[in-house]
Protein backbone atom coordinates (compact mmCIF):
# COMPACT_ATOMS: atom_id res chain seq x y z
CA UNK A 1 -43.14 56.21 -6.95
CA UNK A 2 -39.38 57.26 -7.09
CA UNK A 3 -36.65 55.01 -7.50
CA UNK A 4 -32.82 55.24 -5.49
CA UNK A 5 -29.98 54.45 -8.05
CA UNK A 6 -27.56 51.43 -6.42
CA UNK A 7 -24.63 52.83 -7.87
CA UNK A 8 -23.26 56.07 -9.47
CA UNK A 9 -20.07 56.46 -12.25
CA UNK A 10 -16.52 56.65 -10.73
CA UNK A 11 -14.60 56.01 -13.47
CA UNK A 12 -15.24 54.98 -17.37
CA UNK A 13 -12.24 53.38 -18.98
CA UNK A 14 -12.53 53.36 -23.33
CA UNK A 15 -9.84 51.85 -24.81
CA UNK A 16 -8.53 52.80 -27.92
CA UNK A 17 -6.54 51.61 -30.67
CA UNK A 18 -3.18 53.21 -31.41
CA UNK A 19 -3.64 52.39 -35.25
CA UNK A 20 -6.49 53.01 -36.05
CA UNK A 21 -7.57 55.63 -33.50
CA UNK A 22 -10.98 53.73 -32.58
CA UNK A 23 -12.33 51.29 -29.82
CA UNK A 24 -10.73 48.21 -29.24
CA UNK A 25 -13.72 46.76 -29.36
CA UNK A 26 -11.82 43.29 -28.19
CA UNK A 27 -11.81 41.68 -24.89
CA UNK A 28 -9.09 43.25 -22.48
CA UNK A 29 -8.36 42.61 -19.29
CA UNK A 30 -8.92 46.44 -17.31
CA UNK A 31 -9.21 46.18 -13.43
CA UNK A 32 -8.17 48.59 -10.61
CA UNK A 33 -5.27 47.51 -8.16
CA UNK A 34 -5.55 46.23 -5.26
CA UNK A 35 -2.89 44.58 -2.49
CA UNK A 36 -2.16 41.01 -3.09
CA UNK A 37 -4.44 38.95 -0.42
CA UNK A 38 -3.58 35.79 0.93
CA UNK A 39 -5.38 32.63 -0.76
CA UNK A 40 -6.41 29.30 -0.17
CA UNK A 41 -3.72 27.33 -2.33
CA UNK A 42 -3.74 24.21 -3.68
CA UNK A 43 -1.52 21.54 -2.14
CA UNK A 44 1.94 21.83 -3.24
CA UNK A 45 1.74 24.82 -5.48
CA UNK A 46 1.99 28.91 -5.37
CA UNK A 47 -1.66 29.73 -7.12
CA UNK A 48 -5.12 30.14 -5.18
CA UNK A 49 -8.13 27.76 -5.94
CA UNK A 50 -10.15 31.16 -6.54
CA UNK A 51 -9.55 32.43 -10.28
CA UNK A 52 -10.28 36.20 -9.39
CA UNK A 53 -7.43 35.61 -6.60
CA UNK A 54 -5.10 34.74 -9.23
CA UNK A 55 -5.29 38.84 -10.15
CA UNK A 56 -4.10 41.58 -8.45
CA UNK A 57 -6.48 43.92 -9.62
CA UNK A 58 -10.76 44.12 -8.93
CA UNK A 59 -11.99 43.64 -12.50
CA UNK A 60 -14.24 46.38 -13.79
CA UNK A 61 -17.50 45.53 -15.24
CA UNK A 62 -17.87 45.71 -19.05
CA UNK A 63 -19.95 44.76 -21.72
CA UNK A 64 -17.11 43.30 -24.00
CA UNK A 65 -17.10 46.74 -26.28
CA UNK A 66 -13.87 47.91 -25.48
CA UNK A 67 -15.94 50.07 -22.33
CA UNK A 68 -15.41 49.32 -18.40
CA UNK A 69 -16.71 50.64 -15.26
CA UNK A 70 -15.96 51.19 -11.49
CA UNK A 71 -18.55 52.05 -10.08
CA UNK A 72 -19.77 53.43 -6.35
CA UNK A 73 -21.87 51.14 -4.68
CA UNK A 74 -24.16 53.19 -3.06
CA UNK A 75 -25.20 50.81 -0.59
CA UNK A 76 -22.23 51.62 1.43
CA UNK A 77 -21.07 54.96 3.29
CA UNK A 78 -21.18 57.89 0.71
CA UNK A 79 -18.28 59.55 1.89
CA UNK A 80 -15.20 58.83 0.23
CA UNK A 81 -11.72 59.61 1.01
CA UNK A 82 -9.83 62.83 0.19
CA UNK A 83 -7.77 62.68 -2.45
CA UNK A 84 -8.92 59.09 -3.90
CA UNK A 85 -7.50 57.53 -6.61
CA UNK A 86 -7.55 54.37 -8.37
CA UNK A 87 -4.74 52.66 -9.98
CA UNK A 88 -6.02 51.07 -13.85
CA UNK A 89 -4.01 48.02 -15.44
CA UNK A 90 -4.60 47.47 -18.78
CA UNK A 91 -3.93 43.65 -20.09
CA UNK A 92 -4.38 41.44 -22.71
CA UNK A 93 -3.49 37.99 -22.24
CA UNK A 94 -4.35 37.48 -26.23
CA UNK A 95 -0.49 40.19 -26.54
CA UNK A 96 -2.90 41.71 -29.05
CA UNK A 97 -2.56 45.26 -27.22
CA UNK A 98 0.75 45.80 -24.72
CA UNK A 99 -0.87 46.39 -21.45
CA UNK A 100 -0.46 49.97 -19.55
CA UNK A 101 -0.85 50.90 -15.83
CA UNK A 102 -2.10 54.50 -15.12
CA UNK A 103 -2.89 56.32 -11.57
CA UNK A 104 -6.41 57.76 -11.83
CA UNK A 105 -7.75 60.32 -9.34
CA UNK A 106 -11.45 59.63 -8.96
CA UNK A 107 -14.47 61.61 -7.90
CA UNK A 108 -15.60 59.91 -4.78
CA UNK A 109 -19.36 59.59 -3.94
CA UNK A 110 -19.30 62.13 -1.59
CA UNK A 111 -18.38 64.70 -4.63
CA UNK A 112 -20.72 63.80 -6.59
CA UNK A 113 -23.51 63.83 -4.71
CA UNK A 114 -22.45 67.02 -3.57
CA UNK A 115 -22.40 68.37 -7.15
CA UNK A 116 -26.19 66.91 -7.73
CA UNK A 117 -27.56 68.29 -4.81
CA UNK A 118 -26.39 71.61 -5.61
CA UNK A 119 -28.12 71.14 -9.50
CA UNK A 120 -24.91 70.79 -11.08
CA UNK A 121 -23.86 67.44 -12.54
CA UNK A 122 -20.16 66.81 -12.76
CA UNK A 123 -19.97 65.11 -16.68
CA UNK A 124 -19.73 62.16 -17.66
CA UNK A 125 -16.79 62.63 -19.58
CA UNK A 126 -15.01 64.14 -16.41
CA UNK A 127 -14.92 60.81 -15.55
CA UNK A 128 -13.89 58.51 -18.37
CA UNK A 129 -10.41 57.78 -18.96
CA UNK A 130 -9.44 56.88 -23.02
CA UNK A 131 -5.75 55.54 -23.33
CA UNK A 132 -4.36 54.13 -26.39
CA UNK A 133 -3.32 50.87 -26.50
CA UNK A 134 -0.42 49.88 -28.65
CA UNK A 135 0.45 47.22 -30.68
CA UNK A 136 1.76 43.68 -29.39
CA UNK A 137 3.32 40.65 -30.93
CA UNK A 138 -0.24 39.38 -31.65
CA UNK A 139 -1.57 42.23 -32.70
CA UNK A 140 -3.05 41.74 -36.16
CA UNK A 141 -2.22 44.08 -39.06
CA UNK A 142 -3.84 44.73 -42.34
CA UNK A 143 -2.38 43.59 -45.44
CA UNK A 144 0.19 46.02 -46.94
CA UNK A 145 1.31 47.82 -43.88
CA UNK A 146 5.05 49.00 -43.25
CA UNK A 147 5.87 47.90 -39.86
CA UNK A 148 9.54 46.72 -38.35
CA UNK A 149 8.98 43.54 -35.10
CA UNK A 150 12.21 43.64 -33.07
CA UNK A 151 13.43 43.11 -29.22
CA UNK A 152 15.14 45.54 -26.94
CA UNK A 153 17.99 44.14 -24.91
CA UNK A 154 20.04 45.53 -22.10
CA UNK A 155 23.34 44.17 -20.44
CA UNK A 156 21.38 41.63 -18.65
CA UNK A 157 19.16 40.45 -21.60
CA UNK A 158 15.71 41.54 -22.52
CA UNK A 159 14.94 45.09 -21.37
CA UNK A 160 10.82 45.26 -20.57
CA UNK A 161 8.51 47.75 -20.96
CA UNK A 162 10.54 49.60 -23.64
CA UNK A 163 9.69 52.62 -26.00
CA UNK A 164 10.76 52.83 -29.80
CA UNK A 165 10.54 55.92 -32.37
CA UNK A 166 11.06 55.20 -35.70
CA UNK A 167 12.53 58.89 -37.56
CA UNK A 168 13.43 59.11 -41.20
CA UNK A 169 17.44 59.07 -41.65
CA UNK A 170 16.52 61.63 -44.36
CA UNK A 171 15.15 64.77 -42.27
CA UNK A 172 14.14 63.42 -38.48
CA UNK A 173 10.61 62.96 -39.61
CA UNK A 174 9.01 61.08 -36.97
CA UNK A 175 7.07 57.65 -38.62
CA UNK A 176 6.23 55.15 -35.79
CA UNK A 177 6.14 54.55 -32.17
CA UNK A 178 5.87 51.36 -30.74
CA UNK A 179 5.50 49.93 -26.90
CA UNK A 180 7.78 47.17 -25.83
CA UNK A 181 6.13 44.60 -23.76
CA UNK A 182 7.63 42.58 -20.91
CA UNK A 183 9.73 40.60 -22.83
CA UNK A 184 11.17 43.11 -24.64
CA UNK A 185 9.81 42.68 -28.04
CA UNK A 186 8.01 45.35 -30.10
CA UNK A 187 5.99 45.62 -33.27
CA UNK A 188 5.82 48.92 -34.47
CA UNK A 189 3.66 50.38 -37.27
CA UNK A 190 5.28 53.30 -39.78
CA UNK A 191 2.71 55.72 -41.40
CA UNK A 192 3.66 57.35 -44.68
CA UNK A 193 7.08 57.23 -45.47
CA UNK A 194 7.06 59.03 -48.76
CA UNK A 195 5.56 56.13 -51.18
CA UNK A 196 3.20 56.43 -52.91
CA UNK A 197 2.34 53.24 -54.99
CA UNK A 198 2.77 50.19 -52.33
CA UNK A 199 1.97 47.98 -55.74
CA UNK A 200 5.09 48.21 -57.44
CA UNK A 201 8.64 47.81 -56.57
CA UNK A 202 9.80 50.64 -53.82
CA UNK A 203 13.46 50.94 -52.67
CA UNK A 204 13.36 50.24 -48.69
CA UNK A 205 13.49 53.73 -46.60
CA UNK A 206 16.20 54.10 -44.13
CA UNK A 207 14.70 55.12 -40.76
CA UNK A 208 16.54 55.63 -37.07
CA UNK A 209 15.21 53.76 -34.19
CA UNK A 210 15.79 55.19 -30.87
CA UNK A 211 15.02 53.16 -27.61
CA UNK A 212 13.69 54.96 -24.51
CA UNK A 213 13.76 53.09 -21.13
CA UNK A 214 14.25 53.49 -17.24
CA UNK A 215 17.50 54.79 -16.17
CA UNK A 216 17.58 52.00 -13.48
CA UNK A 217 16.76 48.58 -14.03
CA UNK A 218 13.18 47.80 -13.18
CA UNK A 219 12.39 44.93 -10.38
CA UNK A 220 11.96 41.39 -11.76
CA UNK A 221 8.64 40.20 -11.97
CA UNK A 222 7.66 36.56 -10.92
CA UNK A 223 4.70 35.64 -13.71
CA UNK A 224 3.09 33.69 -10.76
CA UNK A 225 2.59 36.35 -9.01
CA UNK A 226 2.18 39.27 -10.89
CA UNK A 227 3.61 39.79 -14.88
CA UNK A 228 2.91 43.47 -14.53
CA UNK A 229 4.71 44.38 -11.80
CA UNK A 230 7.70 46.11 -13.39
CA UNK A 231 5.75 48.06 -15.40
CA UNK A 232 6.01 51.63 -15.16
CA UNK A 233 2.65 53.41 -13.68
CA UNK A 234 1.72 56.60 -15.75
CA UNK A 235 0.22 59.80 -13.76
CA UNK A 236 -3.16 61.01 -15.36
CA UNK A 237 -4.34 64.56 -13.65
CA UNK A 238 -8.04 64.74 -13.33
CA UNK A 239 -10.33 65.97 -15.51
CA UNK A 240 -12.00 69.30 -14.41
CA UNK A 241 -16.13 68.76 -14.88
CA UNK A 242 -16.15 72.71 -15.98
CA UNK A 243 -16.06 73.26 -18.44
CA UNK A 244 -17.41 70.17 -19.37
CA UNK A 245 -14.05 68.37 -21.64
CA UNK A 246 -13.71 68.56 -25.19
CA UNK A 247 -11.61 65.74 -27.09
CA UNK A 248 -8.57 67.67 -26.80
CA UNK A 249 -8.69 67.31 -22.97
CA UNK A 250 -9.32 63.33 -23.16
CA UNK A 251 -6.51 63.08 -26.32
CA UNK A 252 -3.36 64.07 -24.74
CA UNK A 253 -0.13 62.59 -25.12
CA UNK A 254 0.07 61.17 -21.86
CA UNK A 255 -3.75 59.11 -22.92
CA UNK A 256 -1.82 58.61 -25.86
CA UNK A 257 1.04 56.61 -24.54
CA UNK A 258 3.68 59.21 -26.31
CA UNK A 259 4.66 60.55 -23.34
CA UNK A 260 7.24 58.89 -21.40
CA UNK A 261 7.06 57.57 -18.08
CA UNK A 262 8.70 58.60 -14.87
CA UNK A 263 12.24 58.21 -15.10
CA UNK A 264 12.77 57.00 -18.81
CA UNK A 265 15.34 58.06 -20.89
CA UNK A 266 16.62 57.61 -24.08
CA UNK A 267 19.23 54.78 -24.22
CA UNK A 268 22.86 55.96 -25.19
CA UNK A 269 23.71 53.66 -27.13
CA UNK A 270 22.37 56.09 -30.14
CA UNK A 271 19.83 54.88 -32.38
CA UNK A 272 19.77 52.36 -35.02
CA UNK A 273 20.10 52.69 -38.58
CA UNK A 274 17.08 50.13 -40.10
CA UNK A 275 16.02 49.93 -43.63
CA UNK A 276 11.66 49.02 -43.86
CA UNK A 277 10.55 47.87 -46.85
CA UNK A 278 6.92 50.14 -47.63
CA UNK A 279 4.17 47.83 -47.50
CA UNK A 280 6.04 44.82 -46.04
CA UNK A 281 6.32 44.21 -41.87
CA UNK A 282 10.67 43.45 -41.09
CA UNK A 283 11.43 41.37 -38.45
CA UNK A 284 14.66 42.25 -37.22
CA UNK A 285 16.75 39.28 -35.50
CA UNK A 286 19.48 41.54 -34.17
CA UNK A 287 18.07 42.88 -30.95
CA UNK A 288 18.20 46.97 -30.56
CA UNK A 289 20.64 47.68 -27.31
CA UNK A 290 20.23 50.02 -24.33
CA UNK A 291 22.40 52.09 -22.15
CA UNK A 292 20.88 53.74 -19.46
């Protein structure tokens, strides 16, 4: 007796945390894109009666681990269009993580079956997707960690979707990135700054924050419609299935979030001169300016 699989891999999304390097392992919002459809509404008001309306993107299945699927259903037509590609948002509606949006060229159906018919598989991990998720305003942090929570602001007020570097006055040593989210604010985490003993008194270190965003002002968003809007969408190449990929090919610093996106630049305003006391988290009430 021989069974036919309903559905085959098109894409495995693991997030990872920016910290600490391992799976979320929380629940996150990860979907792929689709265009806004028109929904019942209720009387009076802007929102449809159906929840999974209220999104703009198909959620992918998942098991809660920090892991999500799209799959191919097989029950429909096995060829799949040239050049396919799926765009992956990235939320968390807890602001533990800041969310990310990231264009993903698939393998249709068609390609993979291909590939099995002619004996060779095309990997699994040609086919999985593992960005880094960065800290938000929720995000919890262990005790004794150096970190500096701030807000970027441009001539018009909060500046979304921002990126910080934290570098040591001293020599330019880079400590800490951080991702702004769409209200501007940031909490970013420093790694070792030169101290050694976080248990007894340490003068603060003098670091330079630089802000990075778009050189033109991103389009509004309207929270009833879509929060995520403005937010940039990052270009991920595909992954070749030979030879299969090592780490190194799925740990770049695009998957990362290190690399910029399209059109960002740093601000020219200069950076900011910022004392962090080790083992303490500032919060820094002055917000950090940008110039395109």
């Amino acid at each position: 007796m021989t069974t036919a699989p309903l559905h085959r891999l098109a894409l495995g999304v693991e997030t990872l945390d920016a910290v600490t390097g391992r799976v979320t392992g929380t629940a996150l919002r990860v979907g792929r894109e689709r265009p806004r459809r028109p929904g019942r509404q209720r009387s009076g008001g802007r929102r449809p009666l159906d929840p999974l309306l209220q999104r703009a993107d198909a959620p992918l299945e998942s098991n809660g681990s920090g892991r999500h699927l799209l799959l191919h259903d097989l029950r429909r037509a096995s060829a799949g269009p040239a050049g396919e590609s799926a765009v992956v948002r990235i939320d968390d509606p807890w602001r533990r993580y800041v969310p990310r949006r990231l264009t993903v060229p698939l393998w249709t159906l068609a390609e993979v079956e291909a590939a099995e018919a002619a004996g060779r598989h095309i990997p699994v991990r040609s086919r999985l997707l593992r960005p880094w998720l960065w800290p938000g305003s929720a995000y919890l942090l262990p005790s004794g960690a150096t970190g500096l929570r701030g807000v970027v602001h441009a001539a018009d007020g909060a500046l979304p979707w921002a990126r910080v570097e934290a570098r040591l006055d001293a020599n330019g040593a880079l400590v800490g990135r951080a991702h702004g989210d769409e209200r501007g604010e940031f909490l970013l985490v420093a790694t070792y700054l030169g101290v050694r003993d976080l248990n007894t008194a340490s003068p603060r270190i003098a670091v330079r924050i630089s802000v990075f965003g778009p050189g033109s002002a991103p389009e509004p968003a309207d929270p009833e419609q879509d929060p995520l809007a403005g937010l940039s969408v990052e270009q991920v190449p595909r992954t070749p299935d030979r030879p299969p990929p090592l780490d190194a090919a799925l740990d770049t610093p695009l998957m990362r979030g290190e690399s910029l996106p399209q059109g960002y630049r740093q601000s020219t305003a200069g950076s900011v001169l910022v004392r962090l006391p080790p083992g303490r988290v500032l919060s820094e009430p002055v917000p950090f300016p940008f110039s395109p």
